[in-house]
Protein backbone atom coordinates (compact mmCIF):
# COMPACT_ATOMS: atom_id res chain seq x y z
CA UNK A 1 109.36 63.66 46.86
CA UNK A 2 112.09 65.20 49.09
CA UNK A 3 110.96 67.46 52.18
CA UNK A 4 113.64 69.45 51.60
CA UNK A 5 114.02 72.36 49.38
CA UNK A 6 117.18 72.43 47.04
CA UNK A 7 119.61 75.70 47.55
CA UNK A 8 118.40 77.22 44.21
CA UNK A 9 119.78 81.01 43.81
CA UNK A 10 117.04 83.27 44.34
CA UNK A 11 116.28 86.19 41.74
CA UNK A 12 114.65 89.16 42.78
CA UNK A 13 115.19 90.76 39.59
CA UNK A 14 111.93 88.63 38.70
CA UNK A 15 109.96 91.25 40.40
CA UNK A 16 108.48 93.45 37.58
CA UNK A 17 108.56 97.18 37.04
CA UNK A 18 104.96 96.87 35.59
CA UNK A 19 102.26 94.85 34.33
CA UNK A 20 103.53 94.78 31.26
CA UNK A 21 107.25 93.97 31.71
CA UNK A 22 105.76 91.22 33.87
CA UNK A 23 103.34 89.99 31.27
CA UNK A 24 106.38 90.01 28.70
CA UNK A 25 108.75 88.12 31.05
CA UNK A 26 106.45 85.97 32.13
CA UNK A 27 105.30 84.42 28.29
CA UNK A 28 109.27 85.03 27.62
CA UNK A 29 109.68 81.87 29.95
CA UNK A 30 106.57 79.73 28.14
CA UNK A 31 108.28 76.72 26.16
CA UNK A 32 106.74 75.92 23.00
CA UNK A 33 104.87 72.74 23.64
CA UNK A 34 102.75 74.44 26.53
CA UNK A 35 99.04 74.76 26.20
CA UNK A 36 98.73 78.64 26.83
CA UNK A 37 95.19 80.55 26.65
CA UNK A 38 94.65 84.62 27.42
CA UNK A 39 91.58 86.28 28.08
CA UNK A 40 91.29 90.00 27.15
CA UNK A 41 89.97 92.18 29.42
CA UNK A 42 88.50 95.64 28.58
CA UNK A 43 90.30 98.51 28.87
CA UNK A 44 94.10 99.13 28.64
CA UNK A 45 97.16 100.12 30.46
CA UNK A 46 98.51 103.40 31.31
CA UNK A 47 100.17 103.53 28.18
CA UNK A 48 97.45 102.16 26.13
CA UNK A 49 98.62 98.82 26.63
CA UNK A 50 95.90 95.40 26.10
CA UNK A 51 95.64 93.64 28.94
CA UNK A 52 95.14 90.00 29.18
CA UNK A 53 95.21 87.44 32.60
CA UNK A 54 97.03 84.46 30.88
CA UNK A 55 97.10 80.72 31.38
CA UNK A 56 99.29 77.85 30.99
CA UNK A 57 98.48 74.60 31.48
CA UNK A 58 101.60 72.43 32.22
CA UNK A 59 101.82 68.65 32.32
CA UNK A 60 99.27 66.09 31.12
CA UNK A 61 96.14 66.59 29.91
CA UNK A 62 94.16 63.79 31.69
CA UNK A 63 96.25 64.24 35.08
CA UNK A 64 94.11 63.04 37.93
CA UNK A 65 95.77 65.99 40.27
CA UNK A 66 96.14 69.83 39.32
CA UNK A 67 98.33 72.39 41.20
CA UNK A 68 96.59 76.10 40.19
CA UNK A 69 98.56 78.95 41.23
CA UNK A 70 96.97 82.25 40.79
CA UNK A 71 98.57 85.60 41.01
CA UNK A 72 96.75 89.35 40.68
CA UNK A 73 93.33 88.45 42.07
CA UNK A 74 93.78 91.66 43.25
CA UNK A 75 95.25 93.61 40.61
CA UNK A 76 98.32 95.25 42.06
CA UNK A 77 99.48 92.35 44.19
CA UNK A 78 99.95 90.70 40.66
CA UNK A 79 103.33 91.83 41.20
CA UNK A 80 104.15 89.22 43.84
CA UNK A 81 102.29 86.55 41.54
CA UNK A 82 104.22 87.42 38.60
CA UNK A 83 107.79 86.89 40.58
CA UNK A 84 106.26 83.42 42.30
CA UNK A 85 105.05 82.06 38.79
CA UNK A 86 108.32 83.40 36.49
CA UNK A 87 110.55 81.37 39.71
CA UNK A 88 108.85 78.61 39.45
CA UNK A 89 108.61 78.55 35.43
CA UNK A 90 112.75 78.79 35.65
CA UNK A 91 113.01 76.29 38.25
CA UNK A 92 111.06 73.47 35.91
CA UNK A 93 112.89 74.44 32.67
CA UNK A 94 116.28 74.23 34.78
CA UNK A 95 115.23 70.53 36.21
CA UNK A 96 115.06 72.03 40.00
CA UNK A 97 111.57 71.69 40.32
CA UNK A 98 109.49 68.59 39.01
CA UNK A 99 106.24 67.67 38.82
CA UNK A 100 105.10 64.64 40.46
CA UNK A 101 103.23 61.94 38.22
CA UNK A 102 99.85 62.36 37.14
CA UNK A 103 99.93 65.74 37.67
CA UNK A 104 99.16 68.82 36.32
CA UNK A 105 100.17 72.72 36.87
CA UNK A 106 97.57 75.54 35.72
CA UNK A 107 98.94 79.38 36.25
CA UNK A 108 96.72 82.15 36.10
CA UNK A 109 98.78 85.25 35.57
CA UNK A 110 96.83 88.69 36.23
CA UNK A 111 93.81 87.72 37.24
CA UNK A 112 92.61 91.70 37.39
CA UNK A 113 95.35 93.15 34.99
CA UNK A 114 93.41 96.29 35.07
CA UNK A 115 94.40 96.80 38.66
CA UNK A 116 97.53 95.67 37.98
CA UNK A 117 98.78 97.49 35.01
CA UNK A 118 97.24 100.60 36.81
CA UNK A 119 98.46 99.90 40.52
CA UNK A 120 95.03 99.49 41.69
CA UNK A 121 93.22 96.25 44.25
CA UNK A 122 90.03 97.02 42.16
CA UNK A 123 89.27 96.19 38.22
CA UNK A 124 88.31 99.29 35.88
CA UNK A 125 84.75 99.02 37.82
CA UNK A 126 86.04 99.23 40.77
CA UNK A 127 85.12 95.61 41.45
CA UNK A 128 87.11 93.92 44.35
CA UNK A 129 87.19 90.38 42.67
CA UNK A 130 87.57 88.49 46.01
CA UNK A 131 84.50 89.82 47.07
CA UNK A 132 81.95 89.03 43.55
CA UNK A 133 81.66 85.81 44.14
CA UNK A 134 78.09 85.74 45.54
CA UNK A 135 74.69 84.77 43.34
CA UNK A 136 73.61 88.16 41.69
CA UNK A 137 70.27 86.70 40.96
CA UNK A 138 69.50 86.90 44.73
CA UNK A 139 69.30 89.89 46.91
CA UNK A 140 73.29 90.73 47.37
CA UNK A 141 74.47 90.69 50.97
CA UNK A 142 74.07 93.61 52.95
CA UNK A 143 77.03 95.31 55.35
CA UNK A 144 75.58 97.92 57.91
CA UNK A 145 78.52 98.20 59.64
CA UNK A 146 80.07 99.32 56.31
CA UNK A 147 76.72 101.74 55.78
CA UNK A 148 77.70 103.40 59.05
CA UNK A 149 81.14 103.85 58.63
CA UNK A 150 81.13 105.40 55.00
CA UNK A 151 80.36 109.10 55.62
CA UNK A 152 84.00 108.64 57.85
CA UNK A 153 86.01 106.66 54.91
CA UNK A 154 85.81 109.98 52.67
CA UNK A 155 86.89 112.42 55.27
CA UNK A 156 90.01 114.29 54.17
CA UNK A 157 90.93 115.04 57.69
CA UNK A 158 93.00 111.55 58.28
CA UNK A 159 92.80 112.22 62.30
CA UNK A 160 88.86 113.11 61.85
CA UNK A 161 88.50 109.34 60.39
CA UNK A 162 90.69 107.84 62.91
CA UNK A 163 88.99 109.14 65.13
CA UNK A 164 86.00 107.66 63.66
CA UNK A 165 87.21 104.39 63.22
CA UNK A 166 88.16 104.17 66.77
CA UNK A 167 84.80 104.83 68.36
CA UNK A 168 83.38 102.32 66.12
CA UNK A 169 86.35 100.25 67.35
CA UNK A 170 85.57 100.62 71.30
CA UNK A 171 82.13 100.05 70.76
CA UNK A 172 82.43 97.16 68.47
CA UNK A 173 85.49 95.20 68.76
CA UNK A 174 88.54 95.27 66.42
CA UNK A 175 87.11 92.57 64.24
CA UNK A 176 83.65 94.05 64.06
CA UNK A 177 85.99 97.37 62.24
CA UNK A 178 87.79 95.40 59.90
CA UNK A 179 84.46 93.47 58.75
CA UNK A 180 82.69 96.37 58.36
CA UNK A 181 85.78 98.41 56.27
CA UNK A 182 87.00 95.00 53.96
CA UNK A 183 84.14 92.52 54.50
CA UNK A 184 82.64 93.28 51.64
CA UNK A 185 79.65 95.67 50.50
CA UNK A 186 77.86 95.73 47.62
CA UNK A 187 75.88 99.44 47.67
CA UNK A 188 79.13 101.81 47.01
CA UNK A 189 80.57 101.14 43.55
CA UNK A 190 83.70 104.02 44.88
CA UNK A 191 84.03 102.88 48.18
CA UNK A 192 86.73 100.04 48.93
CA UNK A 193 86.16 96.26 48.87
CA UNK A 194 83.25 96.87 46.47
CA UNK A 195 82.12 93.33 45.55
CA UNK A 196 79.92 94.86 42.31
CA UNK A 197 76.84 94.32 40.35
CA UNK A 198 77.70 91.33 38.33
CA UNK A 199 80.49 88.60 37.64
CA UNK A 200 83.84 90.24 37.13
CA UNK A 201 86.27 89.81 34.44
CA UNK A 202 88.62 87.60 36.55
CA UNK A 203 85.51 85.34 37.90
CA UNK A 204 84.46 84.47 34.20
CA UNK A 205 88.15 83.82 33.88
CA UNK A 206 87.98 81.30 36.49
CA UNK A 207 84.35 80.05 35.85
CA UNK A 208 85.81 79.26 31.96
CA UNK A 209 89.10 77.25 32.98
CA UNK A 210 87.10 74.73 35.31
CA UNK A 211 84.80 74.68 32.41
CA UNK A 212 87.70 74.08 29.98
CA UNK A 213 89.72 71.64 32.00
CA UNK A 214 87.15 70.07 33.88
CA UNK A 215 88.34 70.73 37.19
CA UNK A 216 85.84 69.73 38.85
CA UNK A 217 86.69 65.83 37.68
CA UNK A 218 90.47 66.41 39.26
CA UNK A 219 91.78 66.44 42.67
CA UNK A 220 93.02 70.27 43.30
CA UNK A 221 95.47 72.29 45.33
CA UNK A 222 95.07 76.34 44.56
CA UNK A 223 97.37 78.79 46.24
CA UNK A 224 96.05 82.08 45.19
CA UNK A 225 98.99 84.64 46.12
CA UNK A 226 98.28 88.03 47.59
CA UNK A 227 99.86 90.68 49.66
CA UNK A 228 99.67 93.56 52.03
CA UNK A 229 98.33 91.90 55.29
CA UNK A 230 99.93 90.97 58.01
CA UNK A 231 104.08 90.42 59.25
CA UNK A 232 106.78 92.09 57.27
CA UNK A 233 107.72 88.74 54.74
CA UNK A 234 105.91 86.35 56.13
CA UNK A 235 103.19 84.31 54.01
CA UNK A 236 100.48 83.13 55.82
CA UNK A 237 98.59 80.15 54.83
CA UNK A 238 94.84 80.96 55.31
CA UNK A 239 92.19 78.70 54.95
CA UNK A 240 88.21 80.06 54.29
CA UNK A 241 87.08 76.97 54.27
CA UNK A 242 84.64 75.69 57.08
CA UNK A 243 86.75 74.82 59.98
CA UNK A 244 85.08 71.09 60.22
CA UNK A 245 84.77 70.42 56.35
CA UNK A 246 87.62 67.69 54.72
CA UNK A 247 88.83 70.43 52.76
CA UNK A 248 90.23 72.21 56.30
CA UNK A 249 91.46 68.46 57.07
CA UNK A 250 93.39 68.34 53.94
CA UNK A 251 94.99 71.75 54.32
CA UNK A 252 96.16 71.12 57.81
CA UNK A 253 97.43 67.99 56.45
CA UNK A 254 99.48 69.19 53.54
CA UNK A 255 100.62 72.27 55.55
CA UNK A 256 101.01 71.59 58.80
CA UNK A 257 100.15 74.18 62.01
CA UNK A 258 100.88 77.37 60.03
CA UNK A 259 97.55 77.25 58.45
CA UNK A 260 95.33 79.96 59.99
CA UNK A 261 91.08 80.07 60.04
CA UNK A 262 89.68 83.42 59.53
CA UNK A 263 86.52 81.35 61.00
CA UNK A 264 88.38 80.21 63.87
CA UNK A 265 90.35 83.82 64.82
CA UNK A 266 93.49 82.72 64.06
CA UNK A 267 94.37 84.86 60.89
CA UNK A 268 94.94 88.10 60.52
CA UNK A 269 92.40 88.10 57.79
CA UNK A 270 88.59 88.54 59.18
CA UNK A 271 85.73 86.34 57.45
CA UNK A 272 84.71 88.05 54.46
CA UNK A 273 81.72 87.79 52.04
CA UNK A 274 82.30 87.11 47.94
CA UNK A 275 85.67 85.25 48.22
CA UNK A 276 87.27 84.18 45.24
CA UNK A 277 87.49 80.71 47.13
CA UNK A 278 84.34 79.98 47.04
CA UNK A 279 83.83 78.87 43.20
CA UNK A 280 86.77 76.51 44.03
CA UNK A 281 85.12 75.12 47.32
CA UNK A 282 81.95 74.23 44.55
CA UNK A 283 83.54 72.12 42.65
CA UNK A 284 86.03 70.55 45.29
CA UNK A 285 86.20 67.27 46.63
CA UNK A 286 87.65 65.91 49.09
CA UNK A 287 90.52 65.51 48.35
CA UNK A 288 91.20 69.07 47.66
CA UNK A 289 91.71 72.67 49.38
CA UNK A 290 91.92 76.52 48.69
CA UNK A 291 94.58 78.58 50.30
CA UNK A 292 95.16 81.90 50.35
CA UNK A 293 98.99 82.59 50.47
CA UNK A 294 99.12 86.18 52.12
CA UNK A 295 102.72 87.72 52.79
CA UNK A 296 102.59 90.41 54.91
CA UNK A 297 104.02 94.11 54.56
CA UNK A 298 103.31 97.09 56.65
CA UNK A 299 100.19 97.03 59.66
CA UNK A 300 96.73 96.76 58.56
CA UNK A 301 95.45 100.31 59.29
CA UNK A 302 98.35 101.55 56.79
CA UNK A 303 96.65 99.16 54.72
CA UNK A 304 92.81 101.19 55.27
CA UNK A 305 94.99 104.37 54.99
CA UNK A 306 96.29 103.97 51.48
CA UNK A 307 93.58 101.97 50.04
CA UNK A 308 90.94 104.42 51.19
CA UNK A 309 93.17 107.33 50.13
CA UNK A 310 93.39 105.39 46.54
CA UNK A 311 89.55 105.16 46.74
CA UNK A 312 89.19 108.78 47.42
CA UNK A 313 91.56 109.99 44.88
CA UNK A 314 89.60 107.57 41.56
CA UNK A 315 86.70 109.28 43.20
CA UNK A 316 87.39 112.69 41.88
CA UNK A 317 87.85 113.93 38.19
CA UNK A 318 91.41 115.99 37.35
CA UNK A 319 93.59 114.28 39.93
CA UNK A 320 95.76 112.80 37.24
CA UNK A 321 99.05 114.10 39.61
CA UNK A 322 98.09 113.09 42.58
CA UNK A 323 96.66 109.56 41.35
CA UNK A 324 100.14 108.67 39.60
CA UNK A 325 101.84 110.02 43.21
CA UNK A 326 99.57 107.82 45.28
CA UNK A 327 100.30 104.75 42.78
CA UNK A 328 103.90 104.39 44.37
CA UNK A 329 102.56 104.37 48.01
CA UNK A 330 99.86 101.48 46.61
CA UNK A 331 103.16 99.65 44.99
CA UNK A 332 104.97 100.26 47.69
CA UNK A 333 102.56 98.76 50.24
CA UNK A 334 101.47 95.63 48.17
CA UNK A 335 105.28 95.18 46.79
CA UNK A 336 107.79 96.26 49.11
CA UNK A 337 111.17 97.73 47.12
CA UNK A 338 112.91 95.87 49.49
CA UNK A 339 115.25 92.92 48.82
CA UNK A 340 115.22 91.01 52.10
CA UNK A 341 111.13 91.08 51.62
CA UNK A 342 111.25 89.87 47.94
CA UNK A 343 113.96 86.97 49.02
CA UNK A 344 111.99 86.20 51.98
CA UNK A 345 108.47 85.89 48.96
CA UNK A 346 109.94 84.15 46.72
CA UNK A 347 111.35 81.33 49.33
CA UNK A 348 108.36 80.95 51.26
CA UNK A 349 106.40 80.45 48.03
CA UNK A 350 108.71 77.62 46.73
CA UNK A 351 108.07 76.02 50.49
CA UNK A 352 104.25 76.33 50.18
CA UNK A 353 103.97 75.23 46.47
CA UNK A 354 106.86 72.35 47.73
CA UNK A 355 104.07 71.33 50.16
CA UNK A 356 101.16 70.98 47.97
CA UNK A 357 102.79 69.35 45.19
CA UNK A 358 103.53 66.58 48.09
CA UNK A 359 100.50 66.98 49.44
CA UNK A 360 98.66 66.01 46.46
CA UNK A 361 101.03 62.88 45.39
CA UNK A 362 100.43 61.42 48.69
C-alpha cells in the first residue's frame, strides 16, 4: 500500500447540521450489499426524533484483520465522526480508498446519539461513556480530588471558581486539577465526567459487536474520534494503553513519534478512570492497539468552562432558553464552524486511518 495519500477534494459540506441530517447522510452513502445493524437507544431528539448508533460492517466476513472506527463516544463530538466516516464511505465507493486483503472495516456511527442529537458529551443519564467502563459489581472508584472541588464547579460567579480552581492548582499541580475535574467520578450523577451506575447504552453497543463479530478472534486497529482538547486542528494520536505492553509497541509502530502516553506525560489528555479503551484492550492481542484520535479546538479551561456551564444549566428545571443558547457554544467548541479546522479534520483523519490500514497489512 502507498505511503502517500492521493489529492482527493476535500468536502466540508460532510459536516452535519445535526444528528439527524448526519444519521440520514450517513445511511444515504450505505451500498446495498453492506451488512448494517442499529441499536436504539432510549429517548429521542429535540424534535422527537429515534435515535440509533449504527453499524456497518464492510469487507469479508471471516477477515483475519478489522479496522473499527468509532465516532460520538461522546455524544456531541459525533459531529466530527460523522464527517470522518461519510469521507471515507465516498472515498471507497469512488475507488480512492481500498481495503487491503483480508480485511475488514466496522463503523460505529453515534455511539451516544443522545448527546449528540441534543449537543451534549453526556447520554440522557448524564453518563460520560468514556468513563463507565469499570466493573459495577465492585466498589466503583473513588475521586477525592473531584469531592473537593465540587462545591466550586457549581458556583455561578465564573471568577469565584477560577479562583478556586487555581488554589487547588498551586497546591496540587496542573495535572492533579485536570484529574480531579475529568478523571472520572462516580458519586455526582449532574456533575461532569460522571462515569454512572451501570453499563451505558454505547458500552452494550460495543460489548454486542465483539460479541457479534467475534472480535476478539481478529487482529484490530480502533481509532475512536473525538474533539475539543488540545491545538486548534490538530489530531493527536493518544495511546491509554500501558506504556510497556505490545499494544503501545504496535501503535508506535503503525504511527510513528506522534503518538502521545497520557501515562507517560506526553498528551494533553491526563490518565483517566472508565475509558472506553479498556473493553478493547480485553480482548486485544498483540497484534492490535486502541487510539484515541483527539483534534484539538480552543484551550482546555474553555473546555471546563462550557462543559461545566452545560452541567449547570441540565441541572436546573425551566432553562429551556438558556439550554438551547448554551448548545451553540457546546457545538461550537467540539465542532468548530470553521473551514480551515474541518479541512485540516478531515485530512488528518484520512492520514491516521491511511496508517492503520498499513499498519495492519504489514
Amino acid at each position: 500500500m502507498s505511503s502517500y495519500l492521493p489529492v482527493i477534494a476535500i468536502d466540508t459540506a460532510l459536516f452535519p447540521e445535526n444528528y439527524a441530517s448526519g444519521r440520514q447522510r450517513w445511511l444515504a452513502d450505505l451500498t446495498d450489499n453492506l451488512h448494517c445493524f442499529s441499536y436504539p437507544c432510549t429517548g429521542s431528539g429535540p424534535d422527537g426524533e429515534p435515535l440509533f448508533t449504527d453499524t456497518v460492517w464492510i469487507g469479508p466476513e471471516a477477515a483475519a484483520k478489522v479496522l473499527v472506527l468509532i465516532g460520538g463516544t461522546h455524544g456531541v463530538e459525533g459531529f466530527v465522526g460523522s464527517a470522518v466516516q461519510t469521507d471515507m464511505l465516498r472515498l471507497l465507493a469512488d475507488g480512492h480508498r481500498v481495503i487491503p486483503p483480508d480485511t475488514a472495516v466496522l463503523m460505529v456511527h453515534a455511539l451516544t446519539p443522545w448527546g449528540y442529537a441534543w449537543l451534549r458529551r453526556c447520554d440522557a443519564d448524564g453518563v460520560d461513556l468514556n468513563r463507565n467502563v469499570v466493573d459495577f459489581s465492585r466498589p466503583l472508584p473513588e475521586n477525592s480530588a473531584y469531592d473537593a472541588l465540587k462545591s466550586a464547579l457549581f458556583l455561578a460567579d465564573t471568577p469565584q471558581r477560577q479562583l478556586a480552581f487555581a488554589e487547588f492548582e498551586h497546591t496540587h499541580g496542573r495535572e492533579a486539577l485536570e484529574i480531579a475535574i475529568s478523571g472520572g467520578q462516580y458519586s455526582d450523577p449532574v456533575g461532569p465526567f460522571f462515569g454512572g451506575l451501570a453499563p451505558a447504552h454505547g458500552r452494550l453497543v460495543v460489548d454486542d459487536l465483539i460479541r457479534k463479530y467475534d472480535l476478539q478472534q481478529r487482529d484490530l486497529a480502533v481509532i475512536d474520534l473525538h474533539s475539543g482538547l488540545g491545538s486548534f486542528g490538530y489530531g493527536e494520536i493518544i495511546c491509554d494503553h500501558q506504556p510497556n505492553s505490545s499494544a503501545t509497541q504496535v501503535a508506535c509502530r503503525w504511527y510513528g513519534d506522534s503518538v502521545t502516553l497520557p501515562l507517560l506525560g506526553t498528551s494533553n489528555s491526563v490518565p483517566k478512570l472508565g475509558l472506553l479503551d479498556y473493553a478493547w484492550h480485553a480482548v486485544m492481542n498483540d497484534r492490535s492497539c486502541y487510539i484515541t484520535l483527539e483534534f484539538g479546538t480552543y484551550r482546555t479551561d474553555q473546555l471546563f468552562e462550557v462543559l461545566l456551564r452545560d452541567h449547570q444549566l441540565w441541572a436546573q428545571s425551566g432553562n429551556d432558553l438558556a439550554r438551547r443558547e448554551h448548545s451553540r457554544l457546546m457545538r461550537q467548541h467540539f465542532c468548530p464552524n470553521d473551514q480551515a479546522w474541518q479541512e485540516l479534520v478531515l485530512f488528518r483523519a484520512r492520514q491516521v486511518i491511511n496508517q492503520a490500514l498499513r499498519g495492519l497489512s504489514s
